[in-house]
C-alpha atoms as a PDB file:
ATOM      1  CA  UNK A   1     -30.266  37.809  38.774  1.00  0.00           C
ATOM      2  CA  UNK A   2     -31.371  34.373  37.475  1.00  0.00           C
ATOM      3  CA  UNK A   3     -31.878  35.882  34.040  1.00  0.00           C
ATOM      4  CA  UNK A   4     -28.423  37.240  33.905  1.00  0.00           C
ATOM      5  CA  UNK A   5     -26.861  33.708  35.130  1.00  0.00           C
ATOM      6  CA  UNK A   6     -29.055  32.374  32.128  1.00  0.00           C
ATOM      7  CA  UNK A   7     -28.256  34.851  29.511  1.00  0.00           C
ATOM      8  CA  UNK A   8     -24.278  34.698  30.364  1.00  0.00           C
ATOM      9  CA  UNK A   9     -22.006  33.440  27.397  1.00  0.00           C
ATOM     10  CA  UNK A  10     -19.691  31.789  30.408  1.00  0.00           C
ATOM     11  CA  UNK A  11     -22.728  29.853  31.486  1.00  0.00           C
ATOM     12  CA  UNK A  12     -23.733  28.807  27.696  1.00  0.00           C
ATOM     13  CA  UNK A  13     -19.902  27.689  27.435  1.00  0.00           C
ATOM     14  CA  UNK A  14     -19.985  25.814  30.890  1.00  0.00           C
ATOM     15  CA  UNK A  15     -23.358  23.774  29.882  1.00  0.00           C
ATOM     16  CA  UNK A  16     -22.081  23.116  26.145  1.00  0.00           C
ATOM     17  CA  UNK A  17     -18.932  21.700  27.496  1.00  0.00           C
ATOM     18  CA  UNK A  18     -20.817  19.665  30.416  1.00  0.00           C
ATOM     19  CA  UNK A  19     -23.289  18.048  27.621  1.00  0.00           C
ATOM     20  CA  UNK A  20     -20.292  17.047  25.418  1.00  0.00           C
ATOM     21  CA  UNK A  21     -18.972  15.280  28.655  1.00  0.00           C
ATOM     22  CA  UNK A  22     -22.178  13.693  28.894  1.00  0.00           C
ATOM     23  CA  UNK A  23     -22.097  12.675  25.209  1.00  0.00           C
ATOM     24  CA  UNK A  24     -18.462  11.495  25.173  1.00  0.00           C
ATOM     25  CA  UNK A  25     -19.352   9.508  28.454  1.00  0.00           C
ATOM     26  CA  UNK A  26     -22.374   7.909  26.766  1.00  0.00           C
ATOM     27  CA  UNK A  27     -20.339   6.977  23.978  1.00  0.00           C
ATOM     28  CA  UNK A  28     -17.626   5.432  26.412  1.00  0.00           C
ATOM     29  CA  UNK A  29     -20.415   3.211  28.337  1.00  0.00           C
ATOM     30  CA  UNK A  30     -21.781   2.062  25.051  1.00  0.00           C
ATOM     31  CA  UNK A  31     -18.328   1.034  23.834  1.00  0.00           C
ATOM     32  CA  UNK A  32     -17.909  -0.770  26.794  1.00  0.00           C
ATOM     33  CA  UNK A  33     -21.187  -2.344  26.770  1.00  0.00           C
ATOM     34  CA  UNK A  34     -20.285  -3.875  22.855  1.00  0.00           C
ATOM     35  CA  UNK A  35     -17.001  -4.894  24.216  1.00  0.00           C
ATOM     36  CA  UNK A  36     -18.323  -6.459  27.386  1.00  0.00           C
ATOM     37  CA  UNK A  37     -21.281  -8.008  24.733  1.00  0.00           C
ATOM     38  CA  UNK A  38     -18.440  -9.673  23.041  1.00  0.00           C
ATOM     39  CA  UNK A  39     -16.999 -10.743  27.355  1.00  0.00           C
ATOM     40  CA  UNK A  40     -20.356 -12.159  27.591  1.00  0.00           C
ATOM     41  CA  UNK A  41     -20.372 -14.554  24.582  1.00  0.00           C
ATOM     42  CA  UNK A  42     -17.161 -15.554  25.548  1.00  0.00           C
ATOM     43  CA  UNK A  43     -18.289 -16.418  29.484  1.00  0.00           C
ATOM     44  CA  UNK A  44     -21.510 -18.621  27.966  1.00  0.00           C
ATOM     45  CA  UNK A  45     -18.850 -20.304  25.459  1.00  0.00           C
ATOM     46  CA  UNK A  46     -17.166 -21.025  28.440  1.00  0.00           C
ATOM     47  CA  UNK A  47     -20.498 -21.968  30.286  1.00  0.00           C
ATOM     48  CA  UNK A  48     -21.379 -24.134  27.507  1.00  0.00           C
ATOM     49  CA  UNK A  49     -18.354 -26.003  27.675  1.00  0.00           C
ATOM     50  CA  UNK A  50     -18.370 -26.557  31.286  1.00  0.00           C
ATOM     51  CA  UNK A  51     -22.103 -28.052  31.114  1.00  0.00           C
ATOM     52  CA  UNK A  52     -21.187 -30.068  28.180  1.00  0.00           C
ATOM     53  CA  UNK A  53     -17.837 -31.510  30.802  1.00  0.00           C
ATOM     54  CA  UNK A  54     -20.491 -31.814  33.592  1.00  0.00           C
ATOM     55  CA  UNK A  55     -22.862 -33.635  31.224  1.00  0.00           C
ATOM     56  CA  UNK A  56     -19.926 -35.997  29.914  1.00  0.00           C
ATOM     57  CA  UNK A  57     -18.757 -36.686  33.666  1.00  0.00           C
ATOM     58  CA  UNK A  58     -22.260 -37.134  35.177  1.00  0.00           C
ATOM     59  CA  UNK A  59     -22.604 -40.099  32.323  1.00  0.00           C
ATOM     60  CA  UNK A  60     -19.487 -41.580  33.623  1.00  0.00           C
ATOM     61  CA  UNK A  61     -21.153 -41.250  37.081  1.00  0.00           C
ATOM     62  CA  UNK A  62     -18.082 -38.761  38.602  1.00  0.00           C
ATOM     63  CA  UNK A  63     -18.380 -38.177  42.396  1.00  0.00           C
ATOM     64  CA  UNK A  64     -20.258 -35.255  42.958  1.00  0.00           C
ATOM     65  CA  UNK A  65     -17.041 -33.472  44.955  1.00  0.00           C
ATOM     66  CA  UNK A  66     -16.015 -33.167  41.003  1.00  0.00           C
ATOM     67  CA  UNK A  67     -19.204 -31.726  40.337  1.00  0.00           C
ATOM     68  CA  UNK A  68     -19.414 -29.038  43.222  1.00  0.00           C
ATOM     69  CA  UNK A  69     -15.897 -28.148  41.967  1.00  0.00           C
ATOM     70  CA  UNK A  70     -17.101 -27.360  38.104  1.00  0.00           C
ATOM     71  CA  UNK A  71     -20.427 -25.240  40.079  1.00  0.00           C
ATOM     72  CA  UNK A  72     -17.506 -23.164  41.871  1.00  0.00           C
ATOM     73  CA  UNK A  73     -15.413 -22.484  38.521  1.00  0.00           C
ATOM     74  CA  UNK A  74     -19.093 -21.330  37.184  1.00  0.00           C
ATOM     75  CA  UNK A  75     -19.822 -19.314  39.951  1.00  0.00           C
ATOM     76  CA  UNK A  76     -16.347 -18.105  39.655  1.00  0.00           C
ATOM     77  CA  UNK A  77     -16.929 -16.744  35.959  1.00  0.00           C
ATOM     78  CA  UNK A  78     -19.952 -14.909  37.130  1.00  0.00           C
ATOM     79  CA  UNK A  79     -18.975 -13.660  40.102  1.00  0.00           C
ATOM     80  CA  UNK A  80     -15.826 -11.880  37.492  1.00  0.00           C
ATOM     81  CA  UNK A  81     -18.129 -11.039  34.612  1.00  0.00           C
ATOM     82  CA  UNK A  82     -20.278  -9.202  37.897  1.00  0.00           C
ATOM     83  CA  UNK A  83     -17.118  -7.570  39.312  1.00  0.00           C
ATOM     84  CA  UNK A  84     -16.353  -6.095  35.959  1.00  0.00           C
ATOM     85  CA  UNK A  85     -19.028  -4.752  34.871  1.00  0.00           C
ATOM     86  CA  UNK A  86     -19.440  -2.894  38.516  1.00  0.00           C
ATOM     87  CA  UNK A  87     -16.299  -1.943  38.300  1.00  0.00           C
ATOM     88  CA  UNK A  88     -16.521  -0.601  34.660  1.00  0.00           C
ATOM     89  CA  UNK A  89     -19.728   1.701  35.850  1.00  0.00           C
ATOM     90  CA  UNK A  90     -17.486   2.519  38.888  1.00  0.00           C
ATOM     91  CA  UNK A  91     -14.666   3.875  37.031  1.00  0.00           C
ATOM     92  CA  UNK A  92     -17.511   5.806  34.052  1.00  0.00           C
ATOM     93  CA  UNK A  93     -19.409   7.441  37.285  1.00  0.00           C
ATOM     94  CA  UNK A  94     -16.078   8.436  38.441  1.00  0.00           C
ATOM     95  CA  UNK A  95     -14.144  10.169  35.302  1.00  0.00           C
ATOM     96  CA  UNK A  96     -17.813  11.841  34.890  1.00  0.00           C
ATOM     97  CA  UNK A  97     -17.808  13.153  38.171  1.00  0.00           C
ATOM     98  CA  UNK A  98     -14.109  14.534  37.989  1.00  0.00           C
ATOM     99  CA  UNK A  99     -14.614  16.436  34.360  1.00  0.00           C
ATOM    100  CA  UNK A 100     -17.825  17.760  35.579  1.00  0.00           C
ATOM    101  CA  UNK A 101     -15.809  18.884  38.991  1.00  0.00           C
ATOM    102  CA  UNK A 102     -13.296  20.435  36.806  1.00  0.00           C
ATOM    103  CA  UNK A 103     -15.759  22.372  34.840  1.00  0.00           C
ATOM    104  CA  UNK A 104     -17.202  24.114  38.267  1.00  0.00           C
ATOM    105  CA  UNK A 105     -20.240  22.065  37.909  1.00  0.00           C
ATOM    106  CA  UNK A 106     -21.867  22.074  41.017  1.00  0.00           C
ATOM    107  CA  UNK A 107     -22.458  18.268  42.594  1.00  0.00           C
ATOM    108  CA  UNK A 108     -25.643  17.595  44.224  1.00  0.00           C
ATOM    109  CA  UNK A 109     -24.261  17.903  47.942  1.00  0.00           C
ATOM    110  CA  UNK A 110     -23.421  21.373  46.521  1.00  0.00           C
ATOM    111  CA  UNK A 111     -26.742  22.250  45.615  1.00  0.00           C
ATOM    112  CA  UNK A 112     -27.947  20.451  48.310  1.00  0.00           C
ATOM    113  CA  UNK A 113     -26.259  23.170  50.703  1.00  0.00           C
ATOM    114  CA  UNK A 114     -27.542  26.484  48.790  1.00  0.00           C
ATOM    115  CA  UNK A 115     -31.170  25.249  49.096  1.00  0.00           C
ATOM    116  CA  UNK A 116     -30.307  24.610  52.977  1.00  0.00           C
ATOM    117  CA  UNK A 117     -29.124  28.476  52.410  1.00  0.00           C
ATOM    118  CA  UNK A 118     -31.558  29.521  50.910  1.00  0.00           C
ATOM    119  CA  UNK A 119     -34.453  28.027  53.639  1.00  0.00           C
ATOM    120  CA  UNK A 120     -32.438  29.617  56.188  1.00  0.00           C
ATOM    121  CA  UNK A 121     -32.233  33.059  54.594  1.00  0.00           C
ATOM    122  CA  UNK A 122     -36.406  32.582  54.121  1.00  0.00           C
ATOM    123  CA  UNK A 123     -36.655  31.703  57.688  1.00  0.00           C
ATOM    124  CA  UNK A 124     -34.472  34.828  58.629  1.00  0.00           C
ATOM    125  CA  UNK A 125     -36.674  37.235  56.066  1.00  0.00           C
ATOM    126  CA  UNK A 126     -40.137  35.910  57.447  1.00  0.00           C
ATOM    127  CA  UNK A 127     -38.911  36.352  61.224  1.00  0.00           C
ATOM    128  CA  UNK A 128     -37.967  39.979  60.389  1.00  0.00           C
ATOM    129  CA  UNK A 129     -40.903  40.976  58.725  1.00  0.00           C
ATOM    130  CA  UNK A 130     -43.014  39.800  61.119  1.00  0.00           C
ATOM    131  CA  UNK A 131     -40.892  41.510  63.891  1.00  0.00           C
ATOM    132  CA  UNK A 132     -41.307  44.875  61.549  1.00  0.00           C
ATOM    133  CA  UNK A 133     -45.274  44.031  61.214  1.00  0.00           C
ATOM    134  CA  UNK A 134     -45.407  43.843  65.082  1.00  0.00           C
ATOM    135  CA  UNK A 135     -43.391  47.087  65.360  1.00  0.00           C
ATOM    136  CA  UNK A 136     -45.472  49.060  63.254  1.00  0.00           C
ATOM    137  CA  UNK A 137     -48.573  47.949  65.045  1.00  0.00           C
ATOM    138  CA  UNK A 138     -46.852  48.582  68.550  1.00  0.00           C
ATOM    139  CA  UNK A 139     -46.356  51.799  67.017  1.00  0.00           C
ATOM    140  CA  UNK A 140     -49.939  52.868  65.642  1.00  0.00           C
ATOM    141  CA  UNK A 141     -51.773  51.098  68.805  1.00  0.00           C
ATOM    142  CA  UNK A 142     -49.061  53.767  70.881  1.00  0.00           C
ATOM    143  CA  UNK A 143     -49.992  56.671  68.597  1.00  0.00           C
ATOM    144  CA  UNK A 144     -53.859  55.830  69.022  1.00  0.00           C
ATOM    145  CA  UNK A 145     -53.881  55.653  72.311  1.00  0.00           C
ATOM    146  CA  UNK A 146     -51.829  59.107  72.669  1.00  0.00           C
ATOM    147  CA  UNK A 147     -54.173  60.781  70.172  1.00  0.00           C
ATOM    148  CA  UNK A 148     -57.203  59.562  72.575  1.00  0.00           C
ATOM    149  CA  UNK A 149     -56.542  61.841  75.819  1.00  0.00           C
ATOM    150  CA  UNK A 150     -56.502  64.900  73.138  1.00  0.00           C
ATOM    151  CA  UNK A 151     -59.483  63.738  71.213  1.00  0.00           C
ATOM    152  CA  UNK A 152     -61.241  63.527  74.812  1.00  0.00           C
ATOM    153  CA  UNK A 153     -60.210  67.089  75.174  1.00  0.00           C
ATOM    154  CA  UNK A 154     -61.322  69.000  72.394  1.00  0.00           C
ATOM    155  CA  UNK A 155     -64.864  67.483  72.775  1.00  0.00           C
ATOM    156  CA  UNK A 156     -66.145  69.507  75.441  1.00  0.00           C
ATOM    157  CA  UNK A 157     -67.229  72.938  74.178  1.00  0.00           C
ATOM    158  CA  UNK A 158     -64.636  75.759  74.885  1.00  0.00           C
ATOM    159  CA  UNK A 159     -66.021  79.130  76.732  1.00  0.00           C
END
């Protein structure tokens, strides 16, 4: 049967269209990643700027509430450059997920299940060949001992 799934034209179709996803999504995350390049020289431009202002105001001896307040707009930045980037894998793992989903492509928790299936149906097999094993020898050990009483019997010598 696995043969057949192999050699199917539907399944050929099915894994073409799945690795053109794939491709299509790995061209998405690598836009992304020379667009968020470009975020990311912006956000040290901005960094720079900030630690040339902190260097300026620590000459002119500024209280240091001012300077905890330029550490929070720095941790701010980061914490958004963080929050995008998670946010832009979020949204790629999820559009990949959905096409794949719409293709019939089974997820993991799906496959996940038919090996579950498939131990259970192993289980089930073993258990009833052993049962038939154990029948068959109930069987011959019954036959034996029925064939013993007659065996006993034709031994002595007939007159």
């Amino acid at each position: 049967m696995k043969a057949y799934l192999l050699d199917n034209p539907l399944t050929h179709n099915v894994r073409d269209f799945a690795r053109q996803i794939w491709l299509a999504g790995l061209g998405a995350f690598a836009r992304a990643q020379d667009e968020g390049g470009k975020f990311f020289e912006t956000l040290v431009q901005e960094g720079q700027a900030v630690d040339a202002r902190m260097k300026k105001t620590a000459g002119e001896k500024i209280e240091l509430g001012e300077i905890e307040i330029v550490k929070g707009r720095v941790e701010e930045i980061r914490e958004r450059a963080t929050g995008a980037w998670n946010k832009l894998e979020e949204v790629f793992q999820a559009r990949v997920a959905r096409a794949l989903s719409r293709l019939g492509v089974p997820s993991r928790d799906d496959i996940q299940q038919l090996f579950q299936q498939i131990e259970l149906l192993s289980q089930n097999i073993h258990e009833l060949t052993q049962a038939a094993e154990a029948e068959t020898k109930a069987k011959k050990v019954r036959a034996i001992r029925s064939v013993e009483p007659a065996a006993a019997g034709i031994t002595e010598p007939v007159a």
